[in-house]
Protein backbone atom coordinates (compact mmCIF):
# COMPACT_ATOMS: atom_id res chain seq x y z
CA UNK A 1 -74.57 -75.63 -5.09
CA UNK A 2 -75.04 -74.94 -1.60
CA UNK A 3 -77.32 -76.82 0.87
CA UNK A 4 -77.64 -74.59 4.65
CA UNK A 5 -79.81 -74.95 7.57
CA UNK A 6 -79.82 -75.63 11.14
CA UNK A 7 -78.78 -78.62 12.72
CA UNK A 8 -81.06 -81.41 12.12
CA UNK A 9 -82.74 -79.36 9.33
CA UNK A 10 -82.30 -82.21 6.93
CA UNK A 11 -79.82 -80.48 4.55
CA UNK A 12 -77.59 -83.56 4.68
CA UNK A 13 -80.98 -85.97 3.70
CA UNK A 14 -81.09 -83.22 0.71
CA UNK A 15 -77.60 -83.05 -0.17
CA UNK A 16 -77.58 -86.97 -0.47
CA UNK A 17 -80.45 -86.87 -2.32
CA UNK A 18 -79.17 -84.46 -4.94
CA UNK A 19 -75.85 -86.37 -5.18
CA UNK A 20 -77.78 -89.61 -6.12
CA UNK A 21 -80.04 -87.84 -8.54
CA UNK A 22 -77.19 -85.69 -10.27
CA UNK A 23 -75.18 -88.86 -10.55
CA UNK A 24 -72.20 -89.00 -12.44
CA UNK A 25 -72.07 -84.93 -12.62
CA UNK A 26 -71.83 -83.67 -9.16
CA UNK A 27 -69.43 -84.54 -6.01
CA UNK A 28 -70.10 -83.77 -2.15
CA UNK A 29 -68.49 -82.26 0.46
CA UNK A 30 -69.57 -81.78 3.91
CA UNK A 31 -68.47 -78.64 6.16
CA UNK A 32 -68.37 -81.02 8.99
CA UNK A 33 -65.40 -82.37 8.06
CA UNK A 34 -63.67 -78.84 8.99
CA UNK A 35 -64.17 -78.83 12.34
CA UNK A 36 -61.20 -77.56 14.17
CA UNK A 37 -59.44 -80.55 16.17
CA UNK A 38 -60.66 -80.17 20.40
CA UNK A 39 -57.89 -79.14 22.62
CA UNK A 40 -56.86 -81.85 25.04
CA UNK A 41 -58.54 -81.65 28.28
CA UNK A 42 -60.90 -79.41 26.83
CA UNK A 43 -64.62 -81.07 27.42
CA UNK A 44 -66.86 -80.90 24.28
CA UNK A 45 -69.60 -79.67 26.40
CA UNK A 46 -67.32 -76.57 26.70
CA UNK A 47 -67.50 -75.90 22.87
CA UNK A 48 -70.15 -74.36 20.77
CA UNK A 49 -69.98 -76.41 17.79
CA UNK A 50 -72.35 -74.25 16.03
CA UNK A 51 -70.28 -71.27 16.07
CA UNK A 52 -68.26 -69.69 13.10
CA UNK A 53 -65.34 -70.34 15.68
CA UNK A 54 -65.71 -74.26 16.05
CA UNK A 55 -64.61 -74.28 11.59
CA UNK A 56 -61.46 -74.07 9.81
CA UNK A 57 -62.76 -71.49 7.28
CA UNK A 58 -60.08 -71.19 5.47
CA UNK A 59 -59.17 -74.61 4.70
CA UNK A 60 -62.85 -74.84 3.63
CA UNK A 61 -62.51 -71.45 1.48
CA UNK A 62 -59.52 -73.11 -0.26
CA UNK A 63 -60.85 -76.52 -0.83
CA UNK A 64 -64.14 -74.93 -2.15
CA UNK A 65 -61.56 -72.70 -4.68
CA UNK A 66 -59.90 -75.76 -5.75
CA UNK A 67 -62.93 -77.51 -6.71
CA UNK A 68 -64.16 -74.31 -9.06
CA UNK A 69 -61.30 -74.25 -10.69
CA UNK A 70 -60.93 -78.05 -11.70
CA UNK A 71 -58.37 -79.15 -8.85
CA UNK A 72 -59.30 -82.88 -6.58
CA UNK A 73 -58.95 -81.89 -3.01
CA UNK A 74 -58.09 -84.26 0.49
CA UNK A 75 -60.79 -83.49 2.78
CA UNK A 76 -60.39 -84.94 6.26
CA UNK A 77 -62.74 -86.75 7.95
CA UNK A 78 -63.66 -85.75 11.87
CA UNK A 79 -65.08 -88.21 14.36
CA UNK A 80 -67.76 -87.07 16.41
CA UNK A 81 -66.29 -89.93 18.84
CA UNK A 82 -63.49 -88.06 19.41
CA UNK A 83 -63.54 -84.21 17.99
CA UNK A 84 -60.55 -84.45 16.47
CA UNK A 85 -59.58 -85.38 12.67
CA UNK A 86 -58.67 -88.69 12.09
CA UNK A 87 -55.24 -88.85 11.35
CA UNK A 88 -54.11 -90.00 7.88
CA UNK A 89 -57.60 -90.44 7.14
CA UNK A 90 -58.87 -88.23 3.97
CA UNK A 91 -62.00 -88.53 1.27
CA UNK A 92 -61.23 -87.68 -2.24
CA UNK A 93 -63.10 -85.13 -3.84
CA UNK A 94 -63.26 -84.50 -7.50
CA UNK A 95 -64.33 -81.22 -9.18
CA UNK A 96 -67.12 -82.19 -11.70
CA UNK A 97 -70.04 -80.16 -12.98
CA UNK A 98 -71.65 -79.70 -9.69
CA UNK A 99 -69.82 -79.37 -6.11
CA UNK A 100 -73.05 -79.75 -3.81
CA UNK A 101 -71.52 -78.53 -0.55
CA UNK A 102 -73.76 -79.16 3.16
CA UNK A 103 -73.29 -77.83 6.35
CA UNK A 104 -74.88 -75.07 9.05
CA UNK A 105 -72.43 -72.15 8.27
CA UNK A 106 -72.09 -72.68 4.06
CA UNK A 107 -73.07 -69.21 3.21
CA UNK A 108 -71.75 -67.45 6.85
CA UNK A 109 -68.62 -65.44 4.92
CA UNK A 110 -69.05 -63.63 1.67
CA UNK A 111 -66.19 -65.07 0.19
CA UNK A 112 -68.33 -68.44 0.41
CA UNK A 113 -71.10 -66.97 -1.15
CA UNK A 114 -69.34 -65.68 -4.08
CA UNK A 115 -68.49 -69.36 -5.37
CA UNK A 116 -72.02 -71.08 -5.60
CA UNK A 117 -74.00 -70.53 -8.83
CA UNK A 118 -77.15 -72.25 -6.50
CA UNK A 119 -77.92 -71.86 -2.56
CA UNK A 120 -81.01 -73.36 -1.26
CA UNK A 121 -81.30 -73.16 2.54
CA UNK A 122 -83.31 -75.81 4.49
CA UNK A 123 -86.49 -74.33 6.55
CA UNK A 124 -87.19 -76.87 9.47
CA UNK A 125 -89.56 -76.22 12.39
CA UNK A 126 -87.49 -75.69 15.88
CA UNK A 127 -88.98 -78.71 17.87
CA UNK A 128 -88.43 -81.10 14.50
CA UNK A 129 -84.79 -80.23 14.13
CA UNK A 130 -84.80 -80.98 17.88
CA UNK A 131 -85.91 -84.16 17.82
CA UNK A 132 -84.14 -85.11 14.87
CA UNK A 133 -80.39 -83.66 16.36
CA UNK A 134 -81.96 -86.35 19.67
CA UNK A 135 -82.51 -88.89 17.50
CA UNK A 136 -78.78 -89.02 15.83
CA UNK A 137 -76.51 -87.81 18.68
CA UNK A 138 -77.85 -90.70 20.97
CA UNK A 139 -77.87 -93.02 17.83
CA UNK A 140 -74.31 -92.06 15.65
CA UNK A 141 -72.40 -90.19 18.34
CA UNK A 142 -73.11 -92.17 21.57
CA UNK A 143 -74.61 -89.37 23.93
CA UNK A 144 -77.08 -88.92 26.62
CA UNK A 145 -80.24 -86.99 26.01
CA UNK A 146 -79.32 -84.82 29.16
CA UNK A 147 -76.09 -83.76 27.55
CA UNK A 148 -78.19 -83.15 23.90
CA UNK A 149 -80.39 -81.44 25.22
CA UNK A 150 -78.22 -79.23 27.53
CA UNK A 151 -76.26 -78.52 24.23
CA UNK A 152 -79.01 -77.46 22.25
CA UNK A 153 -80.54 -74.87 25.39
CA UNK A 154 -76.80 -73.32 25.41
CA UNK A 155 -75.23 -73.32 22.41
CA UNK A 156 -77.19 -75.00 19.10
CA UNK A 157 -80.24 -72.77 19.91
CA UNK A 158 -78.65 -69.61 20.17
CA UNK A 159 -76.32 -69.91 17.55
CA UNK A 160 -79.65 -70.78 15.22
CA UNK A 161 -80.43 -67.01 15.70
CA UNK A 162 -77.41 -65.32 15.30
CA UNK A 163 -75.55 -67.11 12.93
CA UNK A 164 -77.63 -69.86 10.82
CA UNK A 165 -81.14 -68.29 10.48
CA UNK A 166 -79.57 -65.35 9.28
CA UNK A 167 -78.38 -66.62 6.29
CA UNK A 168 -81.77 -67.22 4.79
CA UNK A 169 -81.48 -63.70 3.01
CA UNK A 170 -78.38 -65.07 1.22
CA UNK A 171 -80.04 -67.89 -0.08
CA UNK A 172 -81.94 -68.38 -3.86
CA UNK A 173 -84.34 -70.86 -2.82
CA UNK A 174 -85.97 -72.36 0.44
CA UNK A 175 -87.12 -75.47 0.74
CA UNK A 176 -89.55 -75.82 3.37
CA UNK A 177 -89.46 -79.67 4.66
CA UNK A 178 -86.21 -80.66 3.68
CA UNK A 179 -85.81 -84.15 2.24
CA UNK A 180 -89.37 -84.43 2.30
CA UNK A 181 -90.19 -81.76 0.05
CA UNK A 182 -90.21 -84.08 -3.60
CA UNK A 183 -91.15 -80.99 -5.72
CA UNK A 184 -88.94 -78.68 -4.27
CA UNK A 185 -86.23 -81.50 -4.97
CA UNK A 186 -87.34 -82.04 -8.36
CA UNK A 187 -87.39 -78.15 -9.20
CA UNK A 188 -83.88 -77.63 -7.80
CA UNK A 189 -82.73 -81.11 -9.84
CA UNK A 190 -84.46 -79.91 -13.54
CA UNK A 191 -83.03 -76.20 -12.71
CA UNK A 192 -79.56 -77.45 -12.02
CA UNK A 193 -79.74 -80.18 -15.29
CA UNK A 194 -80.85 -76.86 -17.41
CA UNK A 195 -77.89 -75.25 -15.83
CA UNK A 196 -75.52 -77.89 -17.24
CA UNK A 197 -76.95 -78.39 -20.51
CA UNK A 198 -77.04 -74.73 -20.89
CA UNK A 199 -73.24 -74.11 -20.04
CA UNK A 200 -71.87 -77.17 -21.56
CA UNK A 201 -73.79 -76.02 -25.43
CA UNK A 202 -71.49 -72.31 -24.61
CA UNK A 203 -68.25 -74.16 -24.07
């Protein structure tokens, strides 16, 4: 299952939320995690972390195959202190009956597409997402609301349009609201359960 949207959409409230629901059957990854490591000397305010360009796609893309196919995979973890991948430092991620994978760019490649049974993409109004991406860069990652907000005018809202919006057509469902949407939740929950019951009775 796939959970896209913009930044500060809410897709990782939803993701979280599925996880706790699904319980013992599903693991989550994040596709924040694959970040490509920041040059030295290079100034993050330089980067467009919302572009295709900023991920390792084909560590993800491996990782993701893995997971299908029954194999536990080392995902790094990336700081948002210090744009790089913490060294040595890896989450363990079992394959179970549902991989719920977040992040802006989940359904950007075809080859991506091709490996979720489920892709529900999170529809957010602009100025919410805005004030939500405010909210948690000044709160988790320790930044100004000059430098946010310069980010978002050059590169997050941009990169909306061309490259995250635009997966909307690839999606199954959209879930207007996010985390806040409780029947959207619980209709993507009882259709994903069905799912399970339904392939586990073929096997």
């Amino acid at each position: 299952m796939s959970i896209v949207g913009g930044s500060g959409s809410g897709k990782t409230t939803v993701a979280k939320k599925m996880n706790e629901k699904l319980k013992d059957f599903s693991s989550l990854i994040k596709m924040d995690n694959y970040y490509k490591d920041l040059p030295p000397g290079v100034d993050p305010q330089d980067i467009n972390f919302d572009s295709p360009a900023a991920f390792d796609f084909d560590l993800f893309y491996e990782h993701l195959k893995d997971l299908k196919v029954g194999k536990t995979v080392q995902v790094p973890h990336y700081s948002f202190i210090t744009y790089r991948k913490e060294p040595g430092i890896y989450h363990e991620v079992t394959p179970k009956d549902v991989i719920i994978v977040e992040g802006i760019l989940v359904l950007y490649e075809e080859r991506f597409r091709s490996l979720f049974d489920l892709s529900v993409f999170i529809d957010t109004p602009d100025d919410e997402r805005l004030l939500r991406r405010i909210e948690r860069d000044m709160k988790e990652r320790k930044r100004s609301i000059e430098s946010i907000i310069n980010q978002y005018r050059k590169y997050v809202a941009p990169s909306f349009k061309s490259f995250v919006a635009p997966q909307k057509y690839y999606a199954d469902l959209i879930l207007p609201e996010g985390g806040f949407n409780d029947v959207g939740l619980g209709i993507i929950y009882d259709a994903t359960i069905q799912k399970i019951q339904t392939e586990k009775k073929e096997v």
